[in-house]
PDB file of N, CA and C in Angstrom:
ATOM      1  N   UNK A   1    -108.546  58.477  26.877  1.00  0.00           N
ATOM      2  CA  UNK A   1    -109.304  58.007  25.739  1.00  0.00           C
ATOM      3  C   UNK A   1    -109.466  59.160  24.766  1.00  0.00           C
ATOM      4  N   UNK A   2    -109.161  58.868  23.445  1.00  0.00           N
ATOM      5  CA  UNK A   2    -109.306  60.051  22.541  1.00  0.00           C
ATOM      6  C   UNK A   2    -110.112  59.674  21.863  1.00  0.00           C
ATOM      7  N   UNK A   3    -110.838  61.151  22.047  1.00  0.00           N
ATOM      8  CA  UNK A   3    -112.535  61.497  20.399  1.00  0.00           C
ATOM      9  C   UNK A   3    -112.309  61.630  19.594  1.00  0.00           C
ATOM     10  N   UNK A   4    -112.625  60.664  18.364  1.00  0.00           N
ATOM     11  CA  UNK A   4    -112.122  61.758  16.794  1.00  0.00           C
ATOM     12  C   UNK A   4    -113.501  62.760  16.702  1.00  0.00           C
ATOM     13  N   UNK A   5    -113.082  63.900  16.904  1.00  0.00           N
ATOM     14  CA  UNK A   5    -114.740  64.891  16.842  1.00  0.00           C
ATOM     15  C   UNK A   5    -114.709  65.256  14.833  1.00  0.00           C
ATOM     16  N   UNK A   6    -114.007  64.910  14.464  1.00  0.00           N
ATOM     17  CA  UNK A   6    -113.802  65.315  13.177  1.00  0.00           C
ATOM     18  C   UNK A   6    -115.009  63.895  12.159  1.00  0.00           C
ATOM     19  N   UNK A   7    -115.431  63.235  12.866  1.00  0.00           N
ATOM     20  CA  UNK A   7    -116.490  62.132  11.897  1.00  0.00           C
ATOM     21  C   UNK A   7    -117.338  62.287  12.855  1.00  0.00           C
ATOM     22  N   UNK A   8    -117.808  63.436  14.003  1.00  0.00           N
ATOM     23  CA  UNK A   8    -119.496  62.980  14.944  1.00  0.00           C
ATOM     24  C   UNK A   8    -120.460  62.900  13.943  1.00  0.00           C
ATOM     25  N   UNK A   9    -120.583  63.880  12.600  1.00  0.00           N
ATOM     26  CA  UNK A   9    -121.663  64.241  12.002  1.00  0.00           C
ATOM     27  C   UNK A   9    -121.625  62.923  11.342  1.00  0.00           C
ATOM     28  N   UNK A  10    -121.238  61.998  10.699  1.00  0.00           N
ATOM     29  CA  UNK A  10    -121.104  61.113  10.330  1.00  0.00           C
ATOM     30  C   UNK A  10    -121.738  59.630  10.811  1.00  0.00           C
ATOM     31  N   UNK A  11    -123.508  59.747  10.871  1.00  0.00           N
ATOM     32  CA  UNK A  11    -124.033  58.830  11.800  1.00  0.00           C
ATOM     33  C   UNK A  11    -124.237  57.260  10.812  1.00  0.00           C
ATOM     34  N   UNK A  12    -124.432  57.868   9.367  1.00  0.00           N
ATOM     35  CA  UNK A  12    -124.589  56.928   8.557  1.00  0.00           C
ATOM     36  C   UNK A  12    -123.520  55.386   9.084  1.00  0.00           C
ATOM     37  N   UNK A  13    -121.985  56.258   9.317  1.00  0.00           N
ATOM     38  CA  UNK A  13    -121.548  54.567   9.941  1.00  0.00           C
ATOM     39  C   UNK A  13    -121.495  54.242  10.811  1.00  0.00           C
ATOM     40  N   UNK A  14    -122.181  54.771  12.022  1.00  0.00           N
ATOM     41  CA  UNK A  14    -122.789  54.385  12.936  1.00  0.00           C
ATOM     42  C   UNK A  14    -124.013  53.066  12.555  1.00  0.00           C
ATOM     43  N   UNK A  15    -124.475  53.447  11.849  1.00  0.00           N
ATOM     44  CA  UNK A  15    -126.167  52.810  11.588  1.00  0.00           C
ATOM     45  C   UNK A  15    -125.590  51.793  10.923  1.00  0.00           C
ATOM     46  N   UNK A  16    -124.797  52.105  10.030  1.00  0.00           N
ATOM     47  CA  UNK A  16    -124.233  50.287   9.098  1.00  0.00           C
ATOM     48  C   UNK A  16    -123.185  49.645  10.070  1.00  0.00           C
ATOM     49  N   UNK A  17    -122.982  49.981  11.322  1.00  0.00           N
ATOM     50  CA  UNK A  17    -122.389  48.777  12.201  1.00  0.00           C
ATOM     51  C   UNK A  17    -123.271  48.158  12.799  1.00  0.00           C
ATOM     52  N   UNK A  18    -124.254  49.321  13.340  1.00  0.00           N
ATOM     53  CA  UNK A  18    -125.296  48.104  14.128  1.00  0.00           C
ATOM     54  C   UNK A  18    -126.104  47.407  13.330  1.00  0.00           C
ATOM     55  N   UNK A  19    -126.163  48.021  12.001  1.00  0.00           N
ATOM     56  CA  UNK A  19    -127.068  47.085  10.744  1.00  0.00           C
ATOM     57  C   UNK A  19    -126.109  45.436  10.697  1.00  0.00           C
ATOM     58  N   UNK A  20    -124.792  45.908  10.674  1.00  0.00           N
ATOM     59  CA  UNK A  20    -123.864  44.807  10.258  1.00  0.00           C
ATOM     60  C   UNK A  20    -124.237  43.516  11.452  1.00  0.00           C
ATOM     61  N   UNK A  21    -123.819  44.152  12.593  1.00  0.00           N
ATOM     62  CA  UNK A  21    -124.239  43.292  13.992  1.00  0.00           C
ATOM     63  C   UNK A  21    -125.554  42.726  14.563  1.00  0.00           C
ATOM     64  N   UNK A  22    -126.581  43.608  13.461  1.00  0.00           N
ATOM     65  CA  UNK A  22    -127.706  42.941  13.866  1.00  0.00           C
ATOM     66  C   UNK A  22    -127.858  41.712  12.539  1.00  0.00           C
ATOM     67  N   UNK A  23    -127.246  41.889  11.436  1.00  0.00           N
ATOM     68  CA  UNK A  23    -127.139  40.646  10.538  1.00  0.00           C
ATOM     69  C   UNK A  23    -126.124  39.264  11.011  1.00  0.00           C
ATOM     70  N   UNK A  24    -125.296  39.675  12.021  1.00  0.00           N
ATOM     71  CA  UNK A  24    -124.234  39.080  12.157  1.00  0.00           C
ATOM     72  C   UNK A  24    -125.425  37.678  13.141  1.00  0.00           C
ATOM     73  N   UNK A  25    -125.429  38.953  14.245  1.00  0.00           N
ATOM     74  CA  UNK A  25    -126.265  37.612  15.612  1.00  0.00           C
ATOM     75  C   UNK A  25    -127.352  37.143  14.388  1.00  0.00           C
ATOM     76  N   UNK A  26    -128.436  37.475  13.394  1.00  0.00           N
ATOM     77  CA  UNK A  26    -129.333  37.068  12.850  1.00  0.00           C
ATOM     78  C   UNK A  26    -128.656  35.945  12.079  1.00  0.00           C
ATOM     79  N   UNK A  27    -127.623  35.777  11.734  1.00  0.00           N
ATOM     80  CA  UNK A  27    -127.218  34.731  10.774  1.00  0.00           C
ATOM     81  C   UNK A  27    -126.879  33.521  11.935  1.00  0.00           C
ATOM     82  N   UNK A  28    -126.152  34.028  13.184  1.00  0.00           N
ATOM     83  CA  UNK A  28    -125.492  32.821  13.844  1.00  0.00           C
ATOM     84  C   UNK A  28    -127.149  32.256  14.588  1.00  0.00           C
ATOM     85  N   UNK A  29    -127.960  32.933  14.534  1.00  0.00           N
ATOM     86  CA  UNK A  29    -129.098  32.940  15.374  1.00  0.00           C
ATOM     87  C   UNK A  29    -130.018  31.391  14.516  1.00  0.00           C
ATOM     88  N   UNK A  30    -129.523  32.303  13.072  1.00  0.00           N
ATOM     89  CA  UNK A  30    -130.789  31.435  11.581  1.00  0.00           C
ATOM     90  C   UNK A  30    -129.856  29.946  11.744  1.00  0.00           C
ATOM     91  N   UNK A  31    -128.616  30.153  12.323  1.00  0.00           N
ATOM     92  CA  UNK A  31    -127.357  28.693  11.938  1.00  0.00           C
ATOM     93  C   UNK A  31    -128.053  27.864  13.096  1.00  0.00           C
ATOM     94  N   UNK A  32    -128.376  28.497  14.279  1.00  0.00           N
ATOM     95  CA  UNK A  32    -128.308  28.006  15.640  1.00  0.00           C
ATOM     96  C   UNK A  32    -129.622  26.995  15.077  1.00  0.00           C
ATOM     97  N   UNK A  33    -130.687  27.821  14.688  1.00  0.00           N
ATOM     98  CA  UNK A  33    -132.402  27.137  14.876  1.00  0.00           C
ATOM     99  C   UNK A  33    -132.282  26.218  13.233  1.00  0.00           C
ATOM    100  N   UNK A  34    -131.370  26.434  12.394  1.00  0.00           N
ATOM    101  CA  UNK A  34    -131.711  25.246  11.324  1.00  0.00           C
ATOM    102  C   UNK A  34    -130.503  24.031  12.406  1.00  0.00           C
ATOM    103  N   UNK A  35    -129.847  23.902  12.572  1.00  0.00           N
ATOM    104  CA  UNK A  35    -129.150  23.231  13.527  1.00  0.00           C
ATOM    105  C   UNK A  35    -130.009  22.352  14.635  1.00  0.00           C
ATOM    106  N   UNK A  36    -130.715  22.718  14.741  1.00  0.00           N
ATOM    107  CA  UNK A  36    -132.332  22.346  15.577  1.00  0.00           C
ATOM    108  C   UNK A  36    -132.868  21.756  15.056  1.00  0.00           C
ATOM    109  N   UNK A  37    -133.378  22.522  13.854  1.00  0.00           N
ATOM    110  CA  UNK A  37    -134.469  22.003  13.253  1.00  0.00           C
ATOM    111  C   UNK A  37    -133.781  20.339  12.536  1.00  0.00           C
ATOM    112  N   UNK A  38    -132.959  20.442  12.285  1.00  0.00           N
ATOM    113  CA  UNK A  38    -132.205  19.442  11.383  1.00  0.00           C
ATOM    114  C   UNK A  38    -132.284  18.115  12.573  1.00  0.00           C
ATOM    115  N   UNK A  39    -132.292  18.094  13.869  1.00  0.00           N
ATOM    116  CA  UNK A  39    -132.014  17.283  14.957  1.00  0.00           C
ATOM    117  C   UNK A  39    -133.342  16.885  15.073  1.00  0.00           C
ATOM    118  N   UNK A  40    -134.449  17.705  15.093  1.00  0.00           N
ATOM    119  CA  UNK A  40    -135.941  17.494  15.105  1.00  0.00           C
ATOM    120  C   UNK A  40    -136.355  17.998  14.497  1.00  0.00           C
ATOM    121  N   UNK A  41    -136.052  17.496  13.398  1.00  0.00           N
ATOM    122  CA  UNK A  41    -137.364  17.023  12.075  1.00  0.00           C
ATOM    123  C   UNK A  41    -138.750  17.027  12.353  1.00  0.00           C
ATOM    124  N   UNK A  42    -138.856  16.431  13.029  1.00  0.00           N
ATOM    125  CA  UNK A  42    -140.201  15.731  13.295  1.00  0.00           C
ATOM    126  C   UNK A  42    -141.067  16.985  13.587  1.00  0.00           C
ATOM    127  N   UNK A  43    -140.402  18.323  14.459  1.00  0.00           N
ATOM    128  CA  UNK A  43    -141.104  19.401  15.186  1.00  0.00           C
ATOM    129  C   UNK A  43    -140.657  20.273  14.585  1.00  0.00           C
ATOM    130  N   UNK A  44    -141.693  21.232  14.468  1.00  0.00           N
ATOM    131  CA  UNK A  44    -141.595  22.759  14.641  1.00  0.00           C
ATOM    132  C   UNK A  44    -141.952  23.558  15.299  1.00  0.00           C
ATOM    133  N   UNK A  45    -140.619  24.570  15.649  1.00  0.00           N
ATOM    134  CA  UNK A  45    -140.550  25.546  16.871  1.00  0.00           C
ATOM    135  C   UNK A  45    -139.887  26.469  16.485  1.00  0.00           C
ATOM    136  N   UNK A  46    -139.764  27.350  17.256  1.00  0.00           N
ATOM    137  CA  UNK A  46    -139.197  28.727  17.342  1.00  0.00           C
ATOM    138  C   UNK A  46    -138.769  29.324  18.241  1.00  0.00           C
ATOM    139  N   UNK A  47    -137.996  29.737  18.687  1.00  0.00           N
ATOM    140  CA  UNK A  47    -137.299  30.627  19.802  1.00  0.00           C
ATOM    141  C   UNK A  47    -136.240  31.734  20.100  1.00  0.00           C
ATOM    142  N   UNK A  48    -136.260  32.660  20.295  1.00  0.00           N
ATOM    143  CA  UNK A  48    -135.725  33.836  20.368  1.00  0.00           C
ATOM    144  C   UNK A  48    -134.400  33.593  21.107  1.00  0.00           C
ATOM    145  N   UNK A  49    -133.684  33.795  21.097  1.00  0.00           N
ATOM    146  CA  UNK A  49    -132.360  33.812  22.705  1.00  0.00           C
ATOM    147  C   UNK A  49    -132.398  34.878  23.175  1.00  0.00           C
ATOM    148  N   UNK A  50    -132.183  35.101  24.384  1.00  0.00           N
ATOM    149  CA  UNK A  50    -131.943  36.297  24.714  1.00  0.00           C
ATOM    150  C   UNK A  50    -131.118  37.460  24.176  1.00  0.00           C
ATOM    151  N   UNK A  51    -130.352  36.783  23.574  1.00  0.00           N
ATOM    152  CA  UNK A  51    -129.195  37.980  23.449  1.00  0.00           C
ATOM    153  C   UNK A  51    -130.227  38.226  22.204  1.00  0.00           C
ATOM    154  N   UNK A  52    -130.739  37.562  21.040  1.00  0.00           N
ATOM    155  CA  UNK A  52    -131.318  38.135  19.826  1.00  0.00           C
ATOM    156  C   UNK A  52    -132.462  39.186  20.114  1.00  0.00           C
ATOM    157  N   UNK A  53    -133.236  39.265  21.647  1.00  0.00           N
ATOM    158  CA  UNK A  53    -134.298  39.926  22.323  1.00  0.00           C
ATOM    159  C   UNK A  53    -133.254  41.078  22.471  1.00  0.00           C
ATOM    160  N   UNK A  54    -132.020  41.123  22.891  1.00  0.00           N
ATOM    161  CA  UNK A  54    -131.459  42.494  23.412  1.00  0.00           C
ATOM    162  C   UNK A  54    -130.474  43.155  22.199  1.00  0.00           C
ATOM    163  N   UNK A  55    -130.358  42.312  21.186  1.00  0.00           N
ATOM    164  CA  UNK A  55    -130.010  43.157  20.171  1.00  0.00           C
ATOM    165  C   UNK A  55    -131.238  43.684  19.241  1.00  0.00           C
ATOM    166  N   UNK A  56    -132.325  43.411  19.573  1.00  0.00           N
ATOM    167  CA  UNK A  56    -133.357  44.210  18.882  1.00  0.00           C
ATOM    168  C   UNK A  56    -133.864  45.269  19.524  1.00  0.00           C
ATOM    169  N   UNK A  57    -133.450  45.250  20.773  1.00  0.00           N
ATOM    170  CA  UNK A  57    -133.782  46.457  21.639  1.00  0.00           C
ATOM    171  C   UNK A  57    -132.872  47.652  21.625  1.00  0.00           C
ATOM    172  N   UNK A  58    -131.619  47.098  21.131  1.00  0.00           N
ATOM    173  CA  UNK A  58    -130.523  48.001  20.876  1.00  0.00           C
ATOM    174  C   UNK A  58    -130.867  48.454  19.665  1.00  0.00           C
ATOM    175  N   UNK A  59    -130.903  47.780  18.720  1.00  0.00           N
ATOM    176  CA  UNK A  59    -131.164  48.209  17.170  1.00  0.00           C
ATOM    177  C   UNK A  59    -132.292  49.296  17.641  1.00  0.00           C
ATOM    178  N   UNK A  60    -133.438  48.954  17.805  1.00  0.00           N
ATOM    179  CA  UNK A  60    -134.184  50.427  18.268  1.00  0.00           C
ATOM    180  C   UNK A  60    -133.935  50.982  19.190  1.00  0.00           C
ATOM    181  N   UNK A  61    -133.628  51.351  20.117  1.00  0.00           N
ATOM    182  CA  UNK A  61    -132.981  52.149  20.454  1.00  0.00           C
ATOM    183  C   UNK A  61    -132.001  53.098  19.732  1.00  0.00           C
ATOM    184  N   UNK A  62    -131.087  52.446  18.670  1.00  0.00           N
ATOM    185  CA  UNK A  62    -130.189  53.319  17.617  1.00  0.00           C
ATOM    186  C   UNK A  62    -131.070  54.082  16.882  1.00  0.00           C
ATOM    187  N   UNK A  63    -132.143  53.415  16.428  1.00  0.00           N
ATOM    188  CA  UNK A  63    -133.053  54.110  15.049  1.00  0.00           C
ATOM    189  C   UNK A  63    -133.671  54.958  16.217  1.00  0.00           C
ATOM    190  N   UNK A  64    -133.994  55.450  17.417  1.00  0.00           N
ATOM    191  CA  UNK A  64    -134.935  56.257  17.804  1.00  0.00           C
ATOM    192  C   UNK A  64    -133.745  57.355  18.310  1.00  0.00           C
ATOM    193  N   UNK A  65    -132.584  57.381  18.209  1.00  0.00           N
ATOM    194  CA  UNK A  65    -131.662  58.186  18.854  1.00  0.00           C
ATOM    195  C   UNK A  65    -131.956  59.143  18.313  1.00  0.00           C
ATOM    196  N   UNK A  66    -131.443  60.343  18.836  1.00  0.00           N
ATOM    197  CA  UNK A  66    -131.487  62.104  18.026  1.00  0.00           C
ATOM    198  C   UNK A  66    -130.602  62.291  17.015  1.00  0.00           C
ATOM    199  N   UNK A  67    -131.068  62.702  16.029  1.00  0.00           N
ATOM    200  CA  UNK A  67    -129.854  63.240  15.350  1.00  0.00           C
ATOM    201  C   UNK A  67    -129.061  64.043  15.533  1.00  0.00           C
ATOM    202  N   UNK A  68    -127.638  63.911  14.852  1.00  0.00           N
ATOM    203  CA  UNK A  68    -126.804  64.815  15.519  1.00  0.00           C
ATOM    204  C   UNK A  68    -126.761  66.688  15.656  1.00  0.00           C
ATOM    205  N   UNK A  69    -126.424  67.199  16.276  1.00  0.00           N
ATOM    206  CA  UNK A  69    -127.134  68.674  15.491  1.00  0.00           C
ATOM    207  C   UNK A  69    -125.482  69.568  15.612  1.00  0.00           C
ATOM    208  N   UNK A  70    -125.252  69.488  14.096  1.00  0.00           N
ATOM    209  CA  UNK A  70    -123.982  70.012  13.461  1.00  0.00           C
ATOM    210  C   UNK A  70    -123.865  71.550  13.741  1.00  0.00           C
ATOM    211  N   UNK A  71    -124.402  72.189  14.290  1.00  0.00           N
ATOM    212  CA  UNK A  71    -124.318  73.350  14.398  1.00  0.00           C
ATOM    213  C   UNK A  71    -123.845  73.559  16.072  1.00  0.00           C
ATOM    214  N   UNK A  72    -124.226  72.848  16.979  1.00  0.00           N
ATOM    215  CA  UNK A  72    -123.555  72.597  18.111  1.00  0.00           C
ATOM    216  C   UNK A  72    -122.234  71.987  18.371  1.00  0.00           C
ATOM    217  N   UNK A  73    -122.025  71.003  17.608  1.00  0.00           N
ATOM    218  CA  UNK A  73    -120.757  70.134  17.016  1.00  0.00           C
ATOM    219  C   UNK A  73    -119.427  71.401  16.635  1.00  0.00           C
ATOM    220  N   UNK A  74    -120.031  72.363  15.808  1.00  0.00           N
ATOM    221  CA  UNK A  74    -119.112  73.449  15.057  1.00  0.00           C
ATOM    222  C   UNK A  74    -119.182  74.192  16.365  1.00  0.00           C
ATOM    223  N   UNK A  75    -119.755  74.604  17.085  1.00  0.00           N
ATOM    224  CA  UNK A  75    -119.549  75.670  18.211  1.00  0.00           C
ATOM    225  C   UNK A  75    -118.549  74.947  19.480  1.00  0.00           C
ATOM    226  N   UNK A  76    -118.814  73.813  19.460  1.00  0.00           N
ATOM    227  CA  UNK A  76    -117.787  72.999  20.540  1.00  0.00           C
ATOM    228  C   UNK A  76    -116.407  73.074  19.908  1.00  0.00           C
ATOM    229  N   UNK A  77    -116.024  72.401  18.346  1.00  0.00           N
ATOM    230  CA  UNK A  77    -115.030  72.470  18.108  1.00  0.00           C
ATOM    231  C   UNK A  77    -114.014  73.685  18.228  1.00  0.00           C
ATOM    232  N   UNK A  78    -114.925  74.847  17.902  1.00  0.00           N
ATOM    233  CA  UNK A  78    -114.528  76.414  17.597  1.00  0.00           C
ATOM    234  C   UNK A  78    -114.257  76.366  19.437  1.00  0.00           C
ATOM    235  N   UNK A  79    -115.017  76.104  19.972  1.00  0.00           N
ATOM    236  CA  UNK A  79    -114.526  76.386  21.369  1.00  0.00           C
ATOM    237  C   UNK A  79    -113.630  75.741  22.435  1.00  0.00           C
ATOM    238  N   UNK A  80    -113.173  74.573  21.257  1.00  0.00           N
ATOM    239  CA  UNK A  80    -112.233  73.832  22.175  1.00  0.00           C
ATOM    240  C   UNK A  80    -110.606  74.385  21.591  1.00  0.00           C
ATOM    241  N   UNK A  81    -110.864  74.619  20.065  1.00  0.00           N
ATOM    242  CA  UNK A  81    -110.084  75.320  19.229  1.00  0.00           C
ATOM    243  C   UNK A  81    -109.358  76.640  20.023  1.00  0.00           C
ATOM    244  N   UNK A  82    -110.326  77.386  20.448  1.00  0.00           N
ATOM    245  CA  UNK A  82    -109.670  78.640  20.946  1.00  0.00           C
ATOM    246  C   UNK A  82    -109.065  78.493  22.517  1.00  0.00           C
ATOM    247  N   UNK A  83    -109.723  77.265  23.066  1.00  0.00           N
ATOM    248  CA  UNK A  83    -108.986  77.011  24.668  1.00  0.00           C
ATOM    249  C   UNK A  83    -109.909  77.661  25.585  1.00  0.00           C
ATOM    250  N   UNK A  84    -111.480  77.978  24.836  1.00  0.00           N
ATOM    251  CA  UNK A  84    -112.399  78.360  25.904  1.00  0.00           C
ATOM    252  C   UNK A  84    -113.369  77.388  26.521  1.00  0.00           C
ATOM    253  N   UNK A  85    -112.999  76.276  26.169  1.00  0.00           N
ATOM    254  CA  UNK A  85    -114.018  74.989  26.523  1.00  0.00           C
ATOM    255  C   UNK A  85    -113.405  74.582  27.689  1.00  0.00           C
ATOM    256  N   UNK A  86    -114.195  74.294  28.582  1.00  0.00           N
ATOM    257  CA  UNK A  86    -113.662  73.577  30.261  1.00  0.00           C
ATOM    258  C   UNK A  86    -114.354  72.607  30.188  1.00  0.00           C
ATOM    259  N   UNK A  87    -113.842  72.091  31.013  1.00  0.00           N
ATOM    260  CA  UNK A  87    -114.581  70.660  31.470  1.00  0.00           C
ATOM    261  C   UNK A  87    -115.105  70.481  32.755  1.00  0.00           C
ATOM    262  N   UNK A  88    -115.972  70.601  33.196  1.00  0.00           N
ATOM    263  CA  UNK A  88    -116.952  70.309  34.579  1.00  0.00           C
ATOM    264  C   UNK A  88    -115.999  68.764  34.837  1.00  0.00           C
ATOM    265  N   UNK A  89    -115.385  68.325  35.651  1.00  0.00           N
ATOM    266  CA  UNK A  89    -114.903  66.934  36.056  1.00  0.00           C
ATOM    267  C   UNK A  89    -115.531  66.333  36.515  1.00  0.00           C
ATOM    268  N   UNK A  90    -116.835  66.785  37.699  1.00  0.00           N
ATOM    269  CA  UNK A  90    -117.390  66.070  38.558  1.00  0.00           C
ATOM    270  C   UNK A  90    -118.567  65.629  37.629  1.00  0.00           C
ATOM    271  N   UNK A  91    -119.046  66.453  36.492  1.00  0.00           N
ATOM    272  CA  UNK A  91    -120.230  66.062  36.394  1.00  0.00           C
ATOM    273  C   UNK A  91    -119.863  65.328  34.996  1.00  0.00           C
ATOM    274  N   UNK A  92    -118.137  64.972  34.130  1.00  0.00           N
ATOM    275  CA  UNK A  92    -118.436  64.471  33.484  1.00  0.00           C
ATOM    276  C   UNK A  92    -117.630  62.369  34.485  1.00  0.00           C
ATOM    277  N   UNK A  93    -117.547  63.086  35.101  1.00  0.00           N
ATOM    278  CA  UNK A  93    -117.289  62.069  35.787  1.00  0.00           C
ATOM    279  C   UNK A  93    -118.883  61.121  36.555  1.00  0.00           C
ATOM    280  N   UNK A  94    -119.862  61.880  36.656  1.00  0.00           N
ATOM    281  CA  UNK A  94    -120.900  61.115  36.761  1.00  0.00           C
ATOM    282  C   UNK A  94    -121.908  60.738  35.823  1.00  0.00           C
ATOM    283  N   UNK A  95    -121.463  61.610  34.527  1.00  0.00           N
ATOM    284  CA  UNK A  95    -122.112  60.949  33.593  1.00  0.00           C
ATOM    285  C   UNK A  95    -121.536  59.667  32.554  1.00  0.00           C
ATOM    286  N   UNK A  96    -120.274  59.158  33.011  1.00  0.00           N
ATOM    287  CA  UNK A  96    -119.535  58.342  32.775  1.00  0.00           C
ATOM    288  C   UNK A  96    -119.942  57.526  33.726  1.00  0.00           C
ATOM    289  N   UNK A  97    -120.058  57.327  35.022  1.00  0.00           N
ATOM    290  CA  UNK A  97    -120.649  56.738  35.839  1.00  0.00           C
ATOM    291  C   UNK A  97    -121.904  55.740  35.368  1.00  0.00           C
ATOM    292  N   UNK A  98    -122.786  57.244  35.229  1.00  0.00           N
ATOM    293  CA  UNK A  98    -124.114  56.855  34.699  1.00  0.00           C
ATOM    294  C   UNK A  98    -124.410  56.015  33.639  1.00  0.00           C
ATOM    295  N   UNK A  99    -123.440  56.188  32.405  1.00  0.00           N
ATOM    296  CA  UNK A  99    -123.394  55.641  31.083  1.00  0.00           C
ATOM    297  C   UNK A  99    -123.032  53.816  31.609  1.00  0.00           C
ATOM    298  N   UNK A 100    -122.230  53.795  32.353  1.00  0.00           N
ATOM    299  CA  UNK A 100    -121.589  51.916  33.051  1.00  0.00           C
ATOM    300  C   UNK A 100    -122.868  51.427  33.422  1.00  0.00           C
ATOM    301  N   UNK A 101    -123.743  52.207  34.508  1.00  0.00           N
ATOM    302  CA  UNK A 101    -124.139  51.795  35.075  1.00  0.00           C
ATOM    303  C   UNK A 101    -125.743  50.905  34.392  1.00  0.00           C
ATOM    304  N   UNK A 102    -125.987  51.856  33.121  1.00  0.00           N
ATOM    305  CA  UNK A 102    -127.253  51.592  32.225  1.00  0.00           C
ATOM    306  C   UNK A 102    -126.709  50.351  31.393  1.00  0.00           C
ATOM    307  N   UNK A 103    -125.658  50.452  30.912  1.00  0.00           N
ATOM    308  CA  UNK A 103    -125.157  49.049  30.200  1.00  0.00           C
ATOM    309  C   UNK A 103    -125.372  47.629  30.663  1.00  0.00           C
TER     310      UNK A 103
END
């Protein structure tokens, strides 16, 4: 799997995909409940789906993330640049692990 490390600092389009995806489920979400509402007239209700509960948890989650810190970013590149950067296997192999396992 290849990193482009050349756009990390670049969070802004990070934030307008999950902006995009949280408009996306919000529109099929607004289609789903007038679709409802149109069948029963008569009532009014409201209801969340799950998945619209776990893309708002994601959306914050994005807005509370760290920002990136470009000065660490430039010391990795410079150090992968010169061929002094190693890679721990085991431990990036369990933090790949770890990352499946939270999803």
């Amino acid at each position: 799997m290849a990193i482009n490390i050349n756009n990390l600092g670049n969070t802004s389009q990070v934030k307008q995909k999950v902006e995009q995806q949280v408009q996306v489920k919000q529109q099929a979400s607004q289609a789903a409940v007038k679709s409802e509402q149109v069948k029963h007239s008569g009532q009014d209700s409201v209801s969340i789906t799950p998945q619209a509960k776990q893309l708002r948890e994601l959306h914050k989650k994005a807005n509370e993330a760290p920002v990136i810190d470009q000065k660490k970013i430039a010391q990795l590149k410079k150090a992968i640049i010169s061929g002094e950067y190693k890679v721990d296997a085991e431990r990036l192999a369990q933090n790949m692990s770890n990352f499946e396992f939270n999803l």
